[in-house]
PDB file of N, CA and C in Angstrom:
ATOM      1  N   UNK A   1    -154.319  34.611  43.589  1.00  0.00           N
ATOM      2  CA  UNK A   1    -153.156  34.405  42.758  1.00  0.00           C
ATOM      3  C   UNK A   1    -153.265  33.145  41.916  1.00  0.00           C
ATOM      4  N   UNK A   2    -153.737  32.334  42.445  1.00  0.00           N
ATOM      5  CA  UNK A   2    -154.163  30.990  41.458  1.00  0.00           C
ATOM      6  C   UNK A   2    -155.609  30.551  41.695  1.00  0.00           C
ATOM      7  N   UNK A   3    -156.208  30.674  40.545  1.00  0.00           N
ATOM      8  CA  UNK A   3    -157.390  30.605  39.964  1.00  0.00           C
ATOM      9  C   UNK A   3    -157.866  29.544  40.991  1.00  0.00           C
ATOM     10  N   UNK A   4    -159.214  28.921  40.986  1.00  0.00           N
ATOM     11  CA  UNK A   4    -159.238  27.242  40.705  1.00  0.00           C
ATOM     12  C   UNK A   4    -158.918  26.393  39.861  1.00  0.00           C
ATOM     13  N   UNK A   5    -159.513  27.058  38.988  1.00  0.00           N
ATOM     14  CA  UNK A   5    -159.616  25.973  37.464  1.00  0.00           C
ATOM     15  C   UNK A   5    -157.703  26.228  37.367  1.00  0.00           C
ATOM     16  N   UNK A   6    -157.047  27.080  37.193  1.00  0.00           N
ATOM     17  CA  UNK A   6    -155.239  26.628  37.326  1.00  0.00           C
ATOM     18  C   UNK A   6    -155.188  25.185  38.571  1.00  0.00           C
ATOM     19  N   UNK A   7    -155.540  26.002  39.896  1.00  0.00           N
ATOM     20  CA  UNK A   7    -155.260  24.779  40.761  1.00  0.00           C
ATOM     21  C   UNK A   7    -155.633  23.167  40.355  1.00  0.00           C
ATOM     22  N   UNK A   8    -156.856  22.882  39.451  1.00  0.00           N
ATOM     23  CA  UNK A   8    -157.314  22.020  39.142  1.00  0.00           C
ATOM     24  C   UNK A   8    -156.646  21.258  37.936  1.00  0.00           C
ATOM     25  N   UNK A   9    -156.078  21.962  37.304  1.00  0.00           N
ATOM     26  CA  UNK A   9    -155.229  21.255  36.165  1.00  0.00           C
ATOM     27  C   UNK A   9    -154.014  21.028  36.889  1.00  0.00           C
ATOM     28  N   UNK A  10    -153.446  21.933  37.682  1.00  0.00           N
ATOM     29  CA  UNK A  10    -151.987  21.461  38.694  1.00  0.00           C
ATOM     30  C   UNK A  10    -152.379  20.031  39.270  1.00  0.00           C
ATOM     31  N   UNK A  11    -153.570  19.691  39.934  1.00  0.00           N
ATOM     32  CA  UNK A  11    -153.757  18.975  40.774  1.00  0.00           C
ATOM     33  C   UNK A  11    -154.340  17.451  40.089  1.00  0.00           C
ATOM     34  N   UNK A  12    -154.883  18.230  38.315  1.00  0.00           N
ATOM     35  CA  UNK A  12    -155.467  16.846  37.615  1.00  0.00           C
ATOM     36  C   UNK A  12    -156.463  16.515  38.016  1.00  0.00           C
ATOM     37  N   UNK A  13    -157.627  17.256  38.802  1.00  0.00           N
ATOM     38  CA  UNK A  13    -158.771  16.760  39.052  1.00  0.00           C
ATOM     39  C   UNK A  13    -159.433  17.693  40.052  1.00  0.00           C
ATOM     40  N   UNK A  14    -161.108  17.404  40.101  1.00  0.00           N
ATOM     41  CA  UNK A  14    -161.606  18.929  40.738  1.00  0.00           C
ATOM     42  C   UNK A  14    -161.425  18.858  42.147  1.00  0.00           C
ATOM     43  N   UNK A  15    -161.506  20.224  42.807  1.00  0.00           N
ATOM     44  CA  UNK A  15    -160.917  20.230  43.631  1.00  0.00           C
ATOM     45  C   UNK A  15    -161.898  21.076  44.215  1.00  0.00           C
ATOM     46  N   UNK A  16    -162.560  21.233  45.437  1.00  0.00           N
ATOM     47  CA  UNK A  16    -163.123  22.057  46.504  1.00  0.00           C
ATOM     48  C   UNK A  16    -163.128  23.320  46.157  1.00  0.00           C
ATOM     49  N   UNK A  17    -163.732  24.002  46.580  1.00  0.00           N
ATOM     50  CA  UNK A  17    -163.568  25.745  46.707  1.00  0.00           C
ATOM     51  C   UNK A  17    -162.100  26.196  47.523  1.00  0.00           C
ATOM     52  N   UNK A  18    -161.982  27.033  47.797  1.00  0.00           N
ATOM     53  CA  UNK A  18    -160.712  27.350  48.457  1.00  0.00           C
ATOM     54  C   UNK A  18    -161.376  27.768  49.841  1.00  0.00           C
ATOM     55  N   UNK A  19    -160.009  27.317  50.558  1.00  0.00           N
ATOM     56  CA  UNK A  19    -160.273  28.229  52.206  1.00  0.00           C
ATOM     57  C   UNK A  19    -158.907  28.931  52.076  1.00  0.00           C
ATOM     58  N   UNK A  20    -159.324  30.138  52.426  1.00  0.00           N
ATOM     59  CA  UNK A  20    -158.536  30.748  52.763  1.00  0.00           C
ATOM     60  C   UNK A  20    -158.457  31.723  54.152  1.00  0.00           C
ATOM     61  N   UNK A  21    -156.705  31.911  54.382  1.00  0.00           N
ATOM     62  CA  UNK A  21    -156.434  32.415  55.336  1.00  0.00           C
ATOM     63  C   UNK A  21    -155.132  33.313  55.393  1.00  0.00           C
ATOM     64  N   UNK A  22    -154.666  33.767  56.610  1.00  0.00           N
ATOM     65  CA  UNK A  22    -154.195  35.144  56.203  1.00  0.00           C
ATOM     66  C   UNK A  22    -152.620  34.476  55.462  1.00  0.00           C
ATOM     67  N   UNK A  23    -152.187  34.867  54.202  1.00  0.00           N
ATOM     68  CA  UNK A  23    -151.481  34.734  53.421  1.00  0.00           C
ATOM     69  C   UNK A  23    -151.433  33.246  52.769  1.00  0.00           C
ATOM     70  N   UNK A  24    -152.633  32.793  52.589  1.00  0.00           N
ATOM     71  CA  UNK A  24    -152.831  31.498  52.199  1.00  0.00           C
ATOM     72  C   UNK A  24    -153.806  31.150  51.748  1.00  0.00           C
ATOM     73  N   UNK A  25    -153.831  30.372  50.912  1.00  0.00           N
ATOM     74  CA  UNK A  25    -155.162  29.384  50.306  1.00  0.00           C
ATOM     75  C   UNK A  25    -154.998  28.052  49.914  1.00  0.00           C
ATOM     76  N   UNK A  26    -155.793  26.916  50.356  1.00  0.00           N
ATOM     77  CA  UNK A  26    -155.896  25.886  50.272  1.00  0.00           C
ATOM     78  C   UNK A  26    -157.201  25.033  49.259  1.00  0.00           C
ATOM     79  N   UNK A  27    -156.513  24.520  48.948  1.00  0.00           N
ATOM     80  CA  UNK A  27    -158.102  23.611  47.742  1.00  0.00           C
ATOM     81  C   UNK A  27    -157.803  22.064  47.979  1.00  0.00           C
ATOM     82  N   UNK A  28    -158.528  21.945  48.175  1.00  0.00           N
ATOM     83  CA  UNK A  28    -158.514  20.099  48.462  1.00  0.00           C
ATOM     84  C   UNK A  28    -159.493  19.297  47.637  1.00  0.00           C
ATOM     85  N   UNK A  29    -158.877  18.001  47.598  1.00  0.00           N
ATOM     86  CA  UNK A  29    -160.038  17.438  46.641  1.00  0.00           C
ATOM     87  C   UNK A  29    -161.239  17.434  47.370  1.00  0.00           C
ATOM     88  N   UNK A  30    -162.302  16.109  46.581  1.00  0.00           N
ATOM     89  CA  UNK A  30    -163.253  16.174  47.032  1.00  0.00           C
ATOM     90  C   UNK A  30    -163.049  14.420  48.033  1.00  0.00           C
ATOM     91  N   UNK A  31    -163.832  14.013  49.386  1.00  0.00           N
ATOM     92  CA  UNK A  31    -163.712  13.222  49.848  1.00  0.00           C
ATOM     93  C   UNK A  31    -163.589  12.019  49.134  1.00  0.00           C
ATOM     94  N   UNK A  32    -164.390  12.263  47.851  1.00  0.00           N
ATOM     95  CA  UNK A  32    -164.497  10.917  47.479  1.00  0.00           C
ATOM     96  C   UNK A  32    -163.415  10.222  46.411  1.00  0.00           C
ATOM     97  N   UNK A  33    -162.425  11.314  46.821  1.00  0.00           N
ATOM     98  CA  UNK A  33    -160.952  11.145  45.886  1.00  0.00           C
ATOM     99  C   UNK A  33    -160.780  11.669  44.582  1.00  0.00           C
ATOM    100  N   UNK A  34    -159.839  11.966  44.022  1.00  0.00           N
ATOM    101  CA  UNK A  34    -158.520  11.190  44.797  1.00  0.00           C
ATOM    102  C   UNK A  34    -157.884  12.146  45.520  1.00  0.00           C
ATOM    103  N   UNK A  35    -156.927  11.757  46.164  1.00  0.00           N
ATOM    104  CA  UNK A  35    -155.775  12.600  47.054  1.00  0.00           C
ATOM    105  C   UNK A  35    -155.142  13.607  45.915  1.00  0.00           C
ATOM    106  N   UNK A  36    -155.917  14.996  46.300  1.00  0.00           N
ATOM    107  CA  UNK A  36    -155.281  16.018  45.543  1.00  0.00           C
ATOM    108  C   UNK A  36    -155.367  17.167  46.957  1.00  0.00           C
ATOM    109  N   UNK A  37    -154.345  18.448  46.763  1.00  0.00           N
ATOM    110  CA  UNK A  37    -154.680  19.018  47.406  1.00  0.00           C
ATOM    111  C   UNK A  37    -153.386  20.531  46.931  1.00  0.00           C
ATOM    112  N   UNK A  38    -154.089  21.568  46.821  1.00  0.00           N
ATOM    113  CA  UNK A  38    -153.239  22.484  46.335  1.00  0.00           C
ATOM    114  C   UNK A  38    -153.219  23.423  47.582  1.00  0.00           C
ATOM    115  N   UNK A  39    -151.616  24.356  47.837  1.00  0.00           N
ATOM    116  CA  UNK A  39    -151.623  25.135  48.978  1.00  0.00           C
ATOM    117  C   UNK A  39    -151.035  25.989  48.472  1.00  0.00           C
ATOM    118  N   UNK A  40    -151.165  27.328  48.457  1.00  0.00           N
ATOM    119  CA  UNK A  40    -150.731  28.285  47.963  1.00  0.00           C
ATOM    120  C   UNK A  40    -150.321  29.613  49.066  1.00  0.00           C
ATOM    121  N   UNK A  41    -149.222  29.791  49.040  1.00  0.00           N
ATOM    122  CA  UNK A  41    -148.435  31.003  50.427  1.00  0.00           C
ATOM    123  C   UNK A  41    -148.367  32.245  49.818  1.00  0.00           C
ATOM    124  N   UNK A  42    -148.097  33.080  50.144  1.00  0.00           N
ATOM    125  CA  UNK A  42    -147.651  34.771  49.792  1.00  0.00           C
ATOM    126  C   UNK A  42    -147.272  35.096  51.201  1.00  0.00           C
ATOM    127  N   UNK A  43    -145.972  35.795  50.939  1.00  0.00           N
ATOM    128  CA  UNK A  43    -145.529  36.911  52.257  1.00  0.00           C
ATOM    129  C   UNK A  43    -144.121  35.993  52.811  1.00  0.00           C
ATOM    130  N   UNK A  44    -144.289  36.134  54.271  1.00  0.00           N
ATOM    131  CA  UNK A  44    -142.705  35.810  54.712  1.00  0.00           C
ATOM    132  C   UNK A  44    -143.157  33.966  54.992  1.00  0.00           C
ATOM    133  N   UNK A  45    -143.862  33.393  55.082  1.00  0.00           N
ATOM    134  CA  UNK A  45    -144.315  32.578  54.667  1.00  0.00           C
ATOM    135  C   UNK A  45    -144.071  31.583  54.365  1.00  0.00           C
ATOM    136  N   UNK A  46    -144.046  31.570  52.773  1.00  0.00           N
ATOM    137  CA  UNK A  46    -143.657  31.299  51.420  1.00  0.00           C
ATOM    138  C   UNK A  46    -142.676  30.963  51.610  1.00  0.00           C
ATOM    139  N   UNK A  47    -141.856  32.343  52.253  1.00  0.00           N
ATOM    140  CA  UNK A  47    -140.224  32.343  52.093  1.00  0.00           C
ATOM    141  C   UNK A  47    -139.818  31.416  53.182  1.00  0.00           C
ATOM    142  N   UNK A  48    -140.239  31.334  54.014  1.00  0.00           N
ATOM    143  CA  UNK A  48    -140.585  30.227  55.661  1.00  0.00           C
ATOM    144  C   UNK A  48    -139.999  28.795  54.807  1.00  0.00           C
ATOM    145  N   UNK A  49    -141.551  28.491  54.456  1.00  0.00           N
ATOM    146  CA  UNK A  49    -140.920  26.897  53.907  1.00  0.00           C
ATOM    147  C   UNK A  49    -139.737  26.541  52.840  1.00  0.00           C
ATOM    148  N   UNK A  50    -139.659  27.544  52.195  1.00  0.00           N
ATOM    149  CA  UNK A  50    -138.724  27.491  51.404  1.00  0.00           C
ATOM    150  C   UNK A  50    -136.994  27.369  52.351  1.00  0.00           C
ATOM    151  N   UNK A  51    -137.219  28.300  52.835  1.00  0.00           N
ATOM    152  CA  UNK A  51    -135.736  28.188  54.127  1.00  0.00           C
ATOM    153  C   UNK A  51    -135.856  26.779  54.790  1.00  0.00           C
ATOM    154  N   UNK A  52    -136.875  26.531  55.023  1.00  0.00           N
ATOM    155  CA  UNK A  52    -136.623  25.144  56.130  1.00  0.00           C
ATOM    156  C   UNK A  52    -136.749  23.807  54.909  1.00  0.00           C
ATOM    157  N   UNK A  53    -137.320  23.930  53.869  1.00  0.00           N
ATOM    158  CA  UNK A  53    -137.014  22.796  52.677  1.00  0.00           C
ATOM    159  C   UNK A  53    -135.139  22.898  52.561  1.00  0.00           C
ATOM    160  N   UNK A  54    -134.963  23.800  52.382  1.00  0.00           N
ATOM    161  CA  UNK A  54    -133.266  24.265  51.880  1.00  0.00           C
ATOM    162  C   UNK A  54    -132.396  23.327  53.574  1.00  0.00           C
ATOM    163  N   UNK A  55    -132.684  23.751  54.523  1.00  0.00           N
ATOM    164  CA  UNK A  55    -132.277  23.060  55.983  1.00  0.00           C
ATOM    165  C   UNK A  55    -132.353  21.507  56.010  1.00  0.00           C
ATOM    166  N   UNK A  56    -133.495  20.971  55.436  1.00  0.00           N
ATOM    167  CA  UNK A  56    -133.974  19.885  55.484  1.00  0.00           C
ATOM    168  C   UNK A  56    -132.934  19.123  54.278  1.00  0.00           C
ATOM    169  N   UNK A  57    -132.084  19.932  53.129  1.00  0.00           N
ATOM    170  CA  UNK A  57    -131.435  19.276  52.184  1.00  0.00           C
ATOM    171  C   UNK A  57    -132.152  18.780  50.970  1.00  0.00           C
ATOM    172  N   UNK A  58    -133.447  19.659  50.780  1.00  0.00           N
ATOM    173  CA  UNK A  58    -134.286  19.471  49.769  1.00  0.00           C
ATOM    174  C   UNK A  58    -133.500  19.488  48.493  1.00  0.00           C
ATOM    175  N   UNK A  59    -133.710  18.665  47.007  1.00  0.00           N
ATOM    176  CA  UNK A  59    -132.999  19.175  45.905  1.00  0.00           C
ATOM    177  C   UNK A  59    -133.969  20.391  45.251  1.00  0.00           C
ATOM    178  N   UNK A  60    -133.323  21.594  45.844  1.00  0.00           N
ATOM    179  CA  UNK A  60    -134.050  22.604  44.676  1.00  0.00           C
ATOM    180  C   UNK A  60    -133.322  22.785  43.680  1.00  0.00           C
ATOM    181  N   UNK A  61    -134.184  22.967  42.296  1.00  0.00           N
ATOM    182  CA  UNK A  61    -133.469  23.881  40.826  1.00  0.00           C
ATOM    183  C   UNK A  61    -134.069  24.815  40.840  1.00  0.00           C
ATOM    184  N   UNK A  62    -133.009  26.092  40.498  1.00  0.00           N
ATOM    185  CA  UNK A  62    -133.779  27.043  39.860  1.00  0.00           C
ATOM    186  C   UNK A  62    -134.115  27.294  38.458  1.00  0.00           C
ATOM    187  N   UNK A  63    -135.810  27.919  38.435  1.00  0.00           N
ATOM    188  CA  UNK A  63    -136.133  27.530  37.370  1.00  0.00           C
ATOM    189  C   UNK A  63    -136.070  29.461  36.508  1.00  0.00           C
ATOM    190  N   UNK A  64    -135.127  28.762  35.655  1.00  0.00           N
ATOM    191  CA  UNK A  64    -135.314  30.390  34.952  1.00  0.00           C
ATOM    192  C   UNK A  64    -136.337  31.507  34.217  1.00  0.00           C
ATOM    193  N   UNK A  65    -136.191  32.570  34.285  1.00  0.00           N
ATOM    194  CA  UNK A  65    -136.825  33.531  33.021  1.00  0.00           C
ATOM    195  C   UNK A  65    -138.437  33.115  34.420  1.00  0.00           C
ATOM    196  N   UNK A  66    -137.991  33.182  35.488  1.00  0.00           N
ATOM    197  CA  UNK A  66    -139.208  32.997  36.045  1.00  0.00           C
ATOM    198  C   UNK A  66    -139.305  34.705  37.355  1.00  0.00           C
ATOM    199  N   UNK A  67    -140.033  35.314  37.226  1.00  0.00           N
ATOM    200  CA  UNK A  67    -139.878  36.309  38.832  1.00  0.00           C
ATOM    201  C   UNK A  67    -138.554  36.834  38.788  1.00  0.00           C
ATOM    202  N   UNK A  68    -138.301  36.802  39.902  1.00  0.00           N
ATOM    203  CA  UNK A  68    -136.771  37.649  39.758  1.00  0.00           C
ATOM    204  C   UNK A  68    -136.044  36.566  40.170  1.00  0.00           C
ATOM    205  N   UNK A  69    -136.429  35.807  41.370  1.00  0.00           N
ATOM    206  CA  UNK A  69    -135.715  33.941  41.403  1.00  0.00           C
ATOM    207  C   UNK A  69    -137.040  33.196  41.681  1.00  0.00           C
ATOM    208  N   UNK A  70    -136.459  32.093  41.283  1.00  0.00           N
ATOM    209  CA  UNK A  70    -137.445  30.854  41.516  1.00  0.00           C
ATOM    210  C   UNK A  70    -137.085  29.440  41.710  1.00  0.00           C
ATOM    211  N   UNK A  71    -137.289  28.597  42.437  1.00  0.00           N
ATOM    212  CA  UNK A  71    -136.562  27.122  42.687  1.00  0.00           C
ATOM    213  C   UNK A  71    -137.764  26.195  42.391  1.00  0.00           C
ATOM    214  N   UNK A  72    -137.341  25.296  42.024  1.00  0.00           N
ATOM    215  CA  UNK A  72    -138.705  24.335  41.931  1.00  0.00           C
ATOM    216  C   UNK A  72    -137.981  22.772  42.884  1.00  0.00           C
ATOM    217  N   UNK A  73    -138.599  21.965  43.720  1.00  0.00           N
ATOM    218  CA  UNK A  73    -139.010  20.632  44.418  1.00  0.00           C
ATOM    219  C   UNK A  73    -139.844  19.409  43.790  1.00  0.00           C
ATOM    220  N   UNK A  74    -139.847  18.549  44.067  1.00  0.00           N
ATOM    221  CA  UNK A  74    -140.849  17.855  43.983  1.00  0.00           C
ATOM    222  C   UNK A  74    -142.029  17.999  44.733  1.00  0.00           C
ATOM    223  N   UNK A  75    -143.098  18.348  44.106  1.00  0.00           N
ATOM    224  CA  UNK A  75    -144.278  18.872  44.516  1.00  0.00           C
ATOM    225  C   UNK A  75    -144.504  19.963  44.860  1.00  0.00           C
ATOM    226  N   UNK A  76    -143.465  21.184  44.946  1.00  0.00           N
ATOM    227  CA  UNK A  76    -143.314  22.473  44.928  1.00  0.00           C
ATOM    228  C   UNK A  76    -142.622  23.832  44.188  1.00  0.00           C
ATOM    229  N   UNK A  77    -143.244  24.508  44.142  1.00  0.00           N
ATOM    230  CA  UNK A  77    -142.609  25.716  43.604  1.00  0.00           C
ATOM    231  C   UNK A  77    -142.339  26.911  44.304  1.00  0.00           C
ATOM    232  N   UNK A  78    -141.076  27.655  44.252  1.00  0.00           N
ATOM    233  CA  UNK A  78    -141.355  28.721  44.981  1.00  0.00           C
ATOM    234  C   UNK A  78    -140.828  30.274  44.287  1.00  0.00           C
ATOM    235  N   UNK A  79    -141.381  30.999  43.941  1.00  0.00           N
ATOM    236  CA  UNK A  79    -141.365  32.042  43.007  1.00  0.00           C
ATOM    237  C   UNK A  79    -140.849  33.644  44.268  1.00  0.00           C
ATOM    238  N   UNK A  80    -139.915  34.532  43.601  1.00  0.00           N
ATOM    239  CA  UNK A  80    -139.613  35.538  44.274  1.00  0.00           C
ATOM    240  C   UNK A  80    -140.419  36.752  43.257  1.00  0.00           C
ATOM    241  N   UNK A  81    -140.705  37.248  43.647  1.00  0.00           N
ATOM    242  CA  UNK A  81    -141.306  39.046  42.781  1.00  0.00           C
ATOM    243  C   UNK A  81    -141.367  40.155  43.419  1.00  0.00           C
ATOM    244  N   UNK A  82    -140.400  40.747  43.721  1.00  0.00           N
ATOM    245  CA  UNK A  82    -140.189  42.230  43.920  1.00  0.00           C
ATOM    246  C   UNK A  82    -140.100  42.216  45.709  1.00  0.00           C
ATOM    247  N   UNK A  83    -139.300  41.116  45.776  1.00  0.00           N
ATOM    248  CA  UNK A  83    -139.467  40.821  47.243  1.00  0.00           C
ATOM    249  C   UNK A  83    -140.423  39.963  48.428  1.00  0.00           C
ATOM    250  N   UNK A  84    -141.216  39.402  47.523  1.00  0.00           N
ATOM    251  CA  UNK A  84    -142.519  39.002  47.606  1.00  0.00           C
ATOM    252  C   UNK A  84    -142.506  37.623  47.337  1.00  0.00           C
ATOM    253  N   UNK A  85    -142.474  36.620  48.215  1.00  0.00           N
ATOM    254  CA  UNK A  85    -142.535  35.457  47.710  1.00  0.00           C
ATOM    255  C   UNK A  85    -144.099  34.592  47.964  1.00  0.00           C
ATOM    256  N   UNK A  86    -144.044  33.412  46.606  1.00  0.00           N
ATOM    257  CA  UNK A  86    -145.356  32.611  46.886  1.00  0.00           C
ATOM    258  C   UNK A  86    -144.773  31.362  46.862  1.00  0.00           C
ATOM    259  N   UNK A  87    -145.014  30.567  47.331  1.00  0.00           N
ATOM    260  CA  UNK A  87    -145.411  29.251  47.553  1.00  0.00           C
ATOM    261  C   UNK A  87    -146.039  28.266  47.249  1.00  0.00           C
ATOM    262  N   UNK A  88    -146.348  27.410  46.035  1.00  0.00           N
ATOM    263  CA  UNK A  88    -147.283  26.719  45.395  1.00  0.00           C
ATOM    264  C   UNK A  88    -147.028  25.481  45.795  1.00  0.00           C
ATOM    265  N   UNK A  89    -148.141  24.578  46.558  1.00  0.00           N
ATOM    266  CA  UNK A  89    -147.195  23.105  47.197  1.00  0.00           C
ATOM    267  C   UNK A  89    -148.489  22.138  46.736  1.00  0.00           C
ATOM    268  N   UNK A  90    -148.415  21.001  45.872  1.00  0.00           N
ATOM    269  CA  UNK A  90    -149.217  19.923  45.889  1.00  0.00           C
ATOM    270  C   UNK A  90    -148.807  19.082  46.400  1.00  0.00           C
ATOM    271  N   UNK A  91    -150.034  18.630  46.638  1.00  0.00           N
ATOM    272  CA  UNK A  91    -150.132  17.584  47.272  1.00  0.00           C
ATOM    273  C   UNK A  91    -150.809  16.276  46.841  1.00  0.00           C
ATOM    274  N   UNK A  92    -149.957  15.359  46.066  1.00  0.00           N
ATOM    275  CA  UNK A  92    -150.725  14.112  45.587  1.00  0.00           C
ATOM    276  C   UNK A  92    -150.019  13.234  45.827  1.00  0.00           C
ATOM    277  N   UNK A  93    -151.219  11.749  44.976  1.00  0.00           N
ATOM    278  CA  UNK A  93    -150.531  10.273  44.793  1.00  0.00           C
ATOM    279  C   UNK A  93    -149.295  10.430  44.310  1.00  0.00           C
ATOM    280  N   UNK A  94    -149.855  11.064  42.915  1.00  0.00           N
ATOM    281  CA  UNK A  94    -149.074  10.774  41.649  1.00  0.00           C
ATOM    282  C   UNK A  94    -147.524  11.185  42.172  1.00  0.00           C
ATOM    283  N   UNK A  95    -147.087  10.598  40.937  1.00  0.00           N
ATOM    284  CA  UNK A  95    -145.893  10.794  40.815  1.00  0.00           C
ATOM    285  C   UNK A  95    -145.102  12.038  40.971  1.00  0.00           C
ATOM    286  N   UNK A  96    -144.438  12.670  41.770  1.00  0.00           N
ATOM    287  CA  UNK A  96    -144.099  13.657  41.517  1.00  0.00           C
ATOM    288  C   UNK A  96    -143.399  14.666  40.464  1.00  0.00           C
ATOM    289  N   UNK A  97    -142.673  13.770  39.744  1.00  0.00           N
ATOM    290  CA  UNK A  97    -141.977  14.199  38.467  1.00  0.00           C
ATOM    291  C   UNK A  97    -143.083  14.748  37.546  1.00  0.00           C
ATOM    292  N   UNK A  98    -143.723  14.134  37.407  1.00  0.00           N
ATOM    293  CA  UNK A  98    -145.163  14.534  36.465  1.00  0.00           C
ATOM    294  C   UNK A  98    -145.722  16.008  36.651  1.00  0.00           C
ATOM    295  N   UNK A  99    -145.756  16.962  37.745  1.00  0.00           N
ATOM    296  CA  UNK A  99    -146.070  17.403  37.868  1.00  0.00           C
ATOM    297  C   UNK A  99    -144.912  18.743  37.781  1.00  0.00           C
ATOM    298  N   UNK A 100    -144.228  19.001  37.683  1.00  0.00           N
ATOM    299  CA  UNK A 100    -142.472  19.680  37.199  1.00  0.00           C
ATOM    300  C   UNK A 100    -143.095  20.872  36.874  1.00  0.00           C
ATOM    301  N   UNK A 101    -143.435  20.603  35.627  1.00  0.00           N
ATOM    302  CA  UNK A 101    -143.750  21.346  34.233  1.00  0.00           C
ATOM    303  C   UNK A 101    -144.876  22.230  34.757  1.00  0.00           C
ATOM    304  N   UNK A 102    -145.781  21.633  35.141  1.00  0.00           N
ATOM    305  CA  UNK A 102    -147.183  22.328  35.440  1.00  0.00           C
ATOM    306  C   UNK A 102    -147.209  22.955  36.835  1.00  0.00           C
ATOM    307  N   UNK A 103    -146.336  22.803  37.509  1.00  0.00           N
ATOM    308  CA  UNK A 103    -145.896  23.967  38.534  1.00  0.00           C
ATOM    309  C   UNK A 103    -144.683  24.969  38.149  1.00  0.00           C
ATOM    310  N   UNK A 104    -144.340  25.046  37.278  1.00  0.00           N
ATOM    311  CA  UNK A 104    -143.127  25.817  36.813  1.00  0.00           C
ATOM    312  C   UNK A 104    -144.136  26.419  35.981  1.00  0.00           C
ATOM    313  N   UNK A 105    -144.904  25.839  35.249  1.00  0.00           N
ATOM    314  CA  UNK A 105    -145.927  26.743  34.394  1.00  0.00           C
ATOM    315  C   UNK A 105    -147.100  28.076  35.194  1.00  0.00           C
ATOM    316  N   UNK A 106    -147.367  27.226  36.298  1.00  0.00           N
ATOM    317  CA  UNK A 106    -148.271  27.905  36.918  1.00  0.00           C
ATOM    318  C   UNK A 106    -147.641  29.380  37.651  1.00  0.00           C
ATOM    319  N   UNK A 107    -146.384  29.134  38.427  1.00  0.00           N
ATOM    320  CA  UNK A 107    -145.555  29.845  39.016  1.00  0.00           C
ATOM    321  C   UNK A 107    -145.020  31.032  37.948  1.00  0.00           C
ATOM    322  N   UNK A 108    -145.392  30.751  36.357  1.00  0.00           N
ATOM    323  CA  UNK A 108    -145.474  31.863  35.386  1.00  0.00           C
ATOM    324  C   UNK A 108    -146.162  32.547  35.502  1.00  0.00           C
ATOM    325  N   UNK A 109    -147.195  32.222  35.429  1.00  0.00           N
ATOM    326  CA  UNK A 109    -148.990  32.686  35.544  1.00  0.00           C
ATOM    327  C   UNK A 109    -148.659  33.347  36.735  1.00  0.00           C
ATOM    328  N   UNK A 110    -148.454  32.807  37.606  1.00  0.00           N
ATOM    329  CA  UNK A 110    -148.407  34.161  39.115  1.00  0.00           C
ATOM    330  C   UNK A 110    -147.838  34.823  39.479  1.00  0.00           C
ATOM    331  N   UNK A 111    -146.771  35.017  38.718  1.00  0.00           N
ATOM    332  CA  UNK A 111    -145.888  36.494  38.342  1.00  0.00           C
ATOM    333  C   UNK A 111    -146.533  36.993  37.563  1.00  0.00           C
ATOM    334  N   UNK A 112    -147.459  36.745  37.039  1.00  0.00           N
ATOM    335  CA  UNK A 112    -148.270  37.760  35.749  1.00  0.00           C
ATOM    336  C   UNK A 112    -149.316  38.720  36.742  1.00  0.00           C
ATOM    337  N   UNK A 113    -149.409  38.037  37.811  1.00  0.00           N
ATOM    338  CA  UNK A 113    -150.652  38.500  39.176  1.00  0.00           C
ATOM    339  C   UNK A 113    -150.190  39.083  39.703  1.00  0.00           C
ATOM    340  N   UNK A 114    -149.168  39.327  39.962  1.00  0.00           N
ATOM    341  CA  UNK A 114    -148.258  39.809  41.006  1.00  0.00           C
ATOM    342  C   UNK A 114    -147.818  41.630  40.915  1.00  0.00           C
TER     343      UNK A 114
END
């Protein structure tokens, strides 16, 4: 559902191959920095962290004209499609605000996969 080279512009820098596992994939930087790390969910999952971010008093927005719903976090996105949710979570230094746009962008792109 997300490329590398997407994960790598989300994350601003290259990033490992992926591991993946059952309803998941992970890309991490490389040891020698910086702290990047992309995680990507599908299934009940997805919808998992999203419920316990919402418990926890997370500020989600929803972000429109996205899936059928979608909320965005700092450092996360979480996209609905036909019942089907994904999960897009970075993990960096940076700032989190910085990164808004380019997970709301990406979370486009993976309704296009979907």
């Amino acid at each position: 559902m997300v490329p590398k080279a997407a994960a790598e512009r989300l994350a601003g820098t290259p990033l490992e191959d992926p591991v993946a596992a059952p309803e998941s994939c992970t890309y991490t930087g490389p040891i020698s920095g910086p702290v990047a790390q992309v995680e990507v969910y599908a299934g009940a999952g997805a919808k998992k962290i999203l419920d316990i971010d919402r418990d926890l008093g997370h500020e989600l927005k929803a972000v429109a004209g996205v899936g059928d719903e979608a909320y965005i976090e700092d450092g996360a996105v979480f996209v609905n499609v036909d019942d089907t949710w994904v999960a897009i979570r970075l993990v960096s230094l940076a700032d989190p605000a910085a990164s808004q746009q380019a997970l709301a962008n990406l979370a486009r792109d993976v309704v296009t996969r979907l």
